[in-house]
C-alpha atoms as a PDB file:
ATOM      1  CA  UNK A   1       0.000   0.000   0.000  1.00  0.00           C
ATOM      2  CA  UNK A   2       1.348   3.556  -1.002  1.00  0.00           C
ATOM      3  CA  UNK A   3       1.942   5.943   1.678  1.00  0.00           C
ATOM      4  CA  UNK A   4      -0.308   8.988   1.846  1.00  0.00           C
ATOM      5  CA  UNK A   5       1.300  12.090   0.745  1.00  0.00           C
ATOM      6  CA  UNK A   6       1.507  14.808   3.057  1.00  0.00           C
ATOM      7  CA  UNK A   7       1.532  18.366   2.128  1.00  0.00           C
ATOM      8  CA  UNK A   8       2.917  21.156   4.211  1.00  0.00           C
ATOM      9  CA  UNK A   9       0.685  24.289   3.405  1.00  0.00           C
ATOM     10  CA  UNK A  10       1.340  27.946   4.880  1.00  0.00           C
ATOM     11  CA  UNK A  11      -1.919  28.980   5.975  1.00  0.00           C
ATOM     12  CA  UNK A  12      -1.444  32.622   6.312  1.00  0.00           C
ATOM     13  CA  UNK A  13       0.208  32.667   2.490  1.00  0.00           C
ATOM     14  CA  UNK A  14      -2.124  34.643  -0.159  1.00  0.00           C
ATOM     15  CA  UNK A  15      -3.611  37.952  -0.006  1.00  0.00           C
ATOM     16  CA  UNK A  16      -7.044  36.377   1.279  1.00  0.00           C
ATOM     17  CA  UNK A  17      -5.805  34.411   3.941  1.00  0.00           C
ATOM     18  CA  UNK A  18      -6.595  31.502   5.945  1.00  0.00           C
ATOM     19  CA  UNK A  19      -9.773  30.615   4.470  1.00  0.00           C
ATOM     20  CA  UNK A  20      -9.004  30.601   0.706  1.00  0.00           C
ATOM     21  CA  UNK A  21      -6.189  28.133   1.763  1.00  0.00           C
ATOM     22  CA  UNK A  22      -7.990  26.172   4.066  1.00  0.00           C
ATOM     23  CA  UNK A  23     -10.727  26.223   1.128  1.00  0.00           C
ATOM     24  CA  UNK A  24      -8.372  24.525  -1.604  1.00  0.00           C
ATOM     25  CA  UNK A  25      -6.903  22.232   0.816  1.00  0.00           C
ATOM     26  CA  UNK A  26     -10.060  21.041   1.316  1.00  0.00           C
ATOM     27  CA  UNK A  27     -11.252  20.727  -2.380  1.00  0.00           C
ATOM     28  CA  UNK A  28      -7.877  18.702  -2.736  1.00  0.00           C
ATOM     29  CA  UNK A  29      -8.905  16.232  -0.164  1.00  0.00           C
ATOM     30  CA  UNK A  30     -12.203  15.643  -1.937  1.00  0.00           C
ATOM     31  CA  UNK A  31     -10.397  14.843  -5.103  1.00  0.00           C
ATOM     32  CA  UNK A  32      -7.463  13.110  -3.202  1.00  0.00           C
ATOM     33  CA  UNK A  33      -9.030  11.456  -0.114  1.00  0.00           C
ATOM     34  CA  UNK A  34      -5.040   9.809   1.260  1.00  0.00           C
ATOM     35  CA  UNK A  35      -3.624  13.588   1.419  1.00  0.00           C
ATOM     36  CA  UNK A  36      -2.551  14.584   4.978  1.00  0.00           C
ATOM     37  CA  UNK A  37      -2.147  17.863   5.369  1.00  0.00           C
ATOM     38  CA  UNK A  38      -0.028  19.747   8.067  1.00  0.00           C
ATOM     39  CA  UNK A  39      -1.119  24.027   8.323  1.00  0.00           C
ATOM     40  CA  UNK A  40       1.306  26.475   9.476  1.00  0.00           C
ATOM     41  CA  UNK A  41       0.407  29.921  10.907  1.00  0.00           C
ATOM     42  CA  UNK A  42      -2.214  31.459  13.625  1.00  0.00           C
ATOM     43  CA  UNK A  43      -3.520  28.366  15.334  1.00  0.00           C
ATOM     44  CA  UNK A  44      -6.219  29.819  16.827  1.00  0.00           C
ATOM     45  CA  UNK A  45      -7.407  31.171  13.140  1.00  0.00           C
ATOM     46  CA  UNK A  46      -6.317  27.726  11.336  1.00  0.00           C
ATOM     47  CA  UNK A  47      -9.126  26.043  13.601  1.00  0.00           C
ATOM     48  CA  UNK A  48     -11.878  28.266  13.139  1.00  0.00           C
ATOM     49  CA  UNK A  49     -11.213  27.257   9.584  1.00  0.00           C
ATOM     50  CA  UNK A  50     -10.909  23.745  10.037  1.00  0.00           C
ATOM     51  CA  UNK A  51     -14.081  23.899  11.695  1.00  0.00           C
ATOM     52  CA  UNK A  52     -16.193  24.747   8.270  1.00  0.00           C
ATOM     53  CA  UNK A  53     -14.255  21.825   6.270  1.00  0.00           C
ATOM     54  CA  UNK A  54     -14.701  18.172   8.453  1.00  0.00           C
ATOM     55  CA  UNK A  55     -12.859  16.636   5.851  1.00  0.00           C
ATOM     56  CA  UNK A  56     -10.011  18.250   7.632  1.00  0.00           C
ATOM     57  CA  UNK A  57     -10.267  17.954  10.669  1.00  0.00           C
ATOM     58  CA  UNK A  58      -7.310  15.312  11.113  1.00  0.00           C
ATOM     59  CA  UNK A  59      -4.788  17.960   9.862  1.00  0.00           C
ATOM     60  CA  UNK A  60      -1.786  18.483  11.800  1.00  0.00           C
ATOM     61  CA  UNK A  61      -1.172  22.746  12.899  1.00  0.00           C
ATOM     62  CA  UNK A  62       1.841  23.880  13.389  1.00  0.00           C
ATOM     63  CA  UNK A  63       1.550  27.615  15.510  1.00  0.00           C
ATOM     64  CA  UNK A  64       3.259  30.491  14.181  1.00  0.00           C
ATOM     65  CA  UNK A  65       2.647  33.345  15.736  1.00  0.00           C
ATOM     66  CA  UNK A  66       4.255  36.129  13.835  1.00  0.00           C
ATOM     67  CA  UNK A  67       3.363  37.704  10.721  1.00  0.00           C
ATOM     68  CA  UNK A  68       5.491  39.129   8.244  1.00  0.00           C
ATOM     69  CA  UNK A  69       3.862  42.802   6.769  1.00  0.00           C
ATOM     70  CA  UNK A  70       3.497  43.593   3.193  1.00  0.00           C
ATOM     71  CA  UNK A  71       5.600  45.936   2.981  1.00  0.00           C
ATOM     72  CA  UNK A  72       8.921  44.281   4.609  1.00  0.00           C
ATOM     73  CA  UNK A  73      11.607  43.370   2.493  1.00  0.00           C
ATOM     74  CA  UNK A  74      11.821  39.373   2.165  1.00  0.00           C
ATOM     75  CA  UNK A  75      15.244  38.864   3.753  1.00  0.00           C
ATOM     76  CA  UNK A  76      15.208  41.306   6.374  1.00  0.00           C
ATOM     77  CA  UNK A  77      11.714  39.479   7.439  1.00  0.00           C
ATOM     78  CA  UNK A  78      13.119  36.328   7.443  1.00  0.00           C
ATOM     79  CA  UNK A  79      15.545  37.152   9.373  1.00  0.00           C
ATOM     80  CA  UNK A  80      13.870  39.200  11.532  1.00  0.00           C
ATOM     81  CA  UNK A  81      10.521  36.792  12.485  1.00  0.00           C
ATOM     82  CA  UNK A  82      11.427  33.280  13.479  1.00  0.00           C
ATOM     83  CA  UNK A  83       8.097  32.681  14.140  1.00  0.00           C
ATOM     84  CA  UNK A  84       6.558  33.271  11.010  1.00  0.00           C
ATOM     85  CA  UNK A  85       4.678  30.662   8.893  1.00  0.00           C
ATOM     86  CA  UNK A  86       6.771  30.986   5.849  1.00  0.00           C
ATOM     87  CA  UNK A  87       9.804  30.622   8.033  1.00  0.00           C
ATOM     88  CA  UNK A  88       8.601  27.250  10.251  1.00  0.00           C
ATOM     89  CA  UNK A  89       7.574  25.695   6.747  1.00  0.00           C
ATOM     90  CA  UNK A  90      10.929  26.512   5.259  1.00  0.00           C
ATOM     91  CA  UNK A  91      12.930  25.248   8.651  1.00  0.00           C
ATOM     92  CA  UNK A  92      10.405  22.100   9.512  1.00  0.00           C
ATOM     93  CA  UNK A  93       9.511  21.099   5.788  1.00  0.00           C
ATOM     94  CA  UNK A  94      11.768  21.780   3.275  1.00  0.00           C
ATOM     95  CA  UNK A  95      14.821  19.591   2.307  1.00  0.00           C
END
């Protein structure tokens, strides 16, 4: 039996935020039923989400608290907010 891909998604990526994410992720499932999914970002803001899509509700969270502004340069944010979901993906999920 295959193992079940897992996909590690920032959650507060986009310019519409948490739910368009949570949204897709959950279309995906319906189309791909063995994804596993882990969200990073505002916990607290990830569940409300997860709430309004069941078929996620056995997705992992990963709580970043910090968010990076619009108008911050890339590397000085990255270096600046350890916290951040695009950081924790990049340190916890990328090769």
């Amino acid at each position: 039996m295959a193992k079940a891909a897992r996909i590690a998604i920032d959650a507060m990526g986009g310019d519409t935020g948490v739910a368009v994410m949570l949204a897709g992720a959950a279309h995906a499932s319906t189309l791909w039923p063995d994804l596993e999914f882990v969200f990073v970002g505002e916990e607290g803001l990830i569940r409300a989400e997860i709430a309004k899509h069941p078929r996620l509700a056995s997705a992992q969270i990963v709580h970043a608290p910090d968010v990076i502004a619009g108008e911050e340069r890339p590397t000085q944010a990255i270096r600046r907010a350890k916290t951040t979901s695009v950081n924790s993906v990049a340190v916890n999920w990328l090769p």
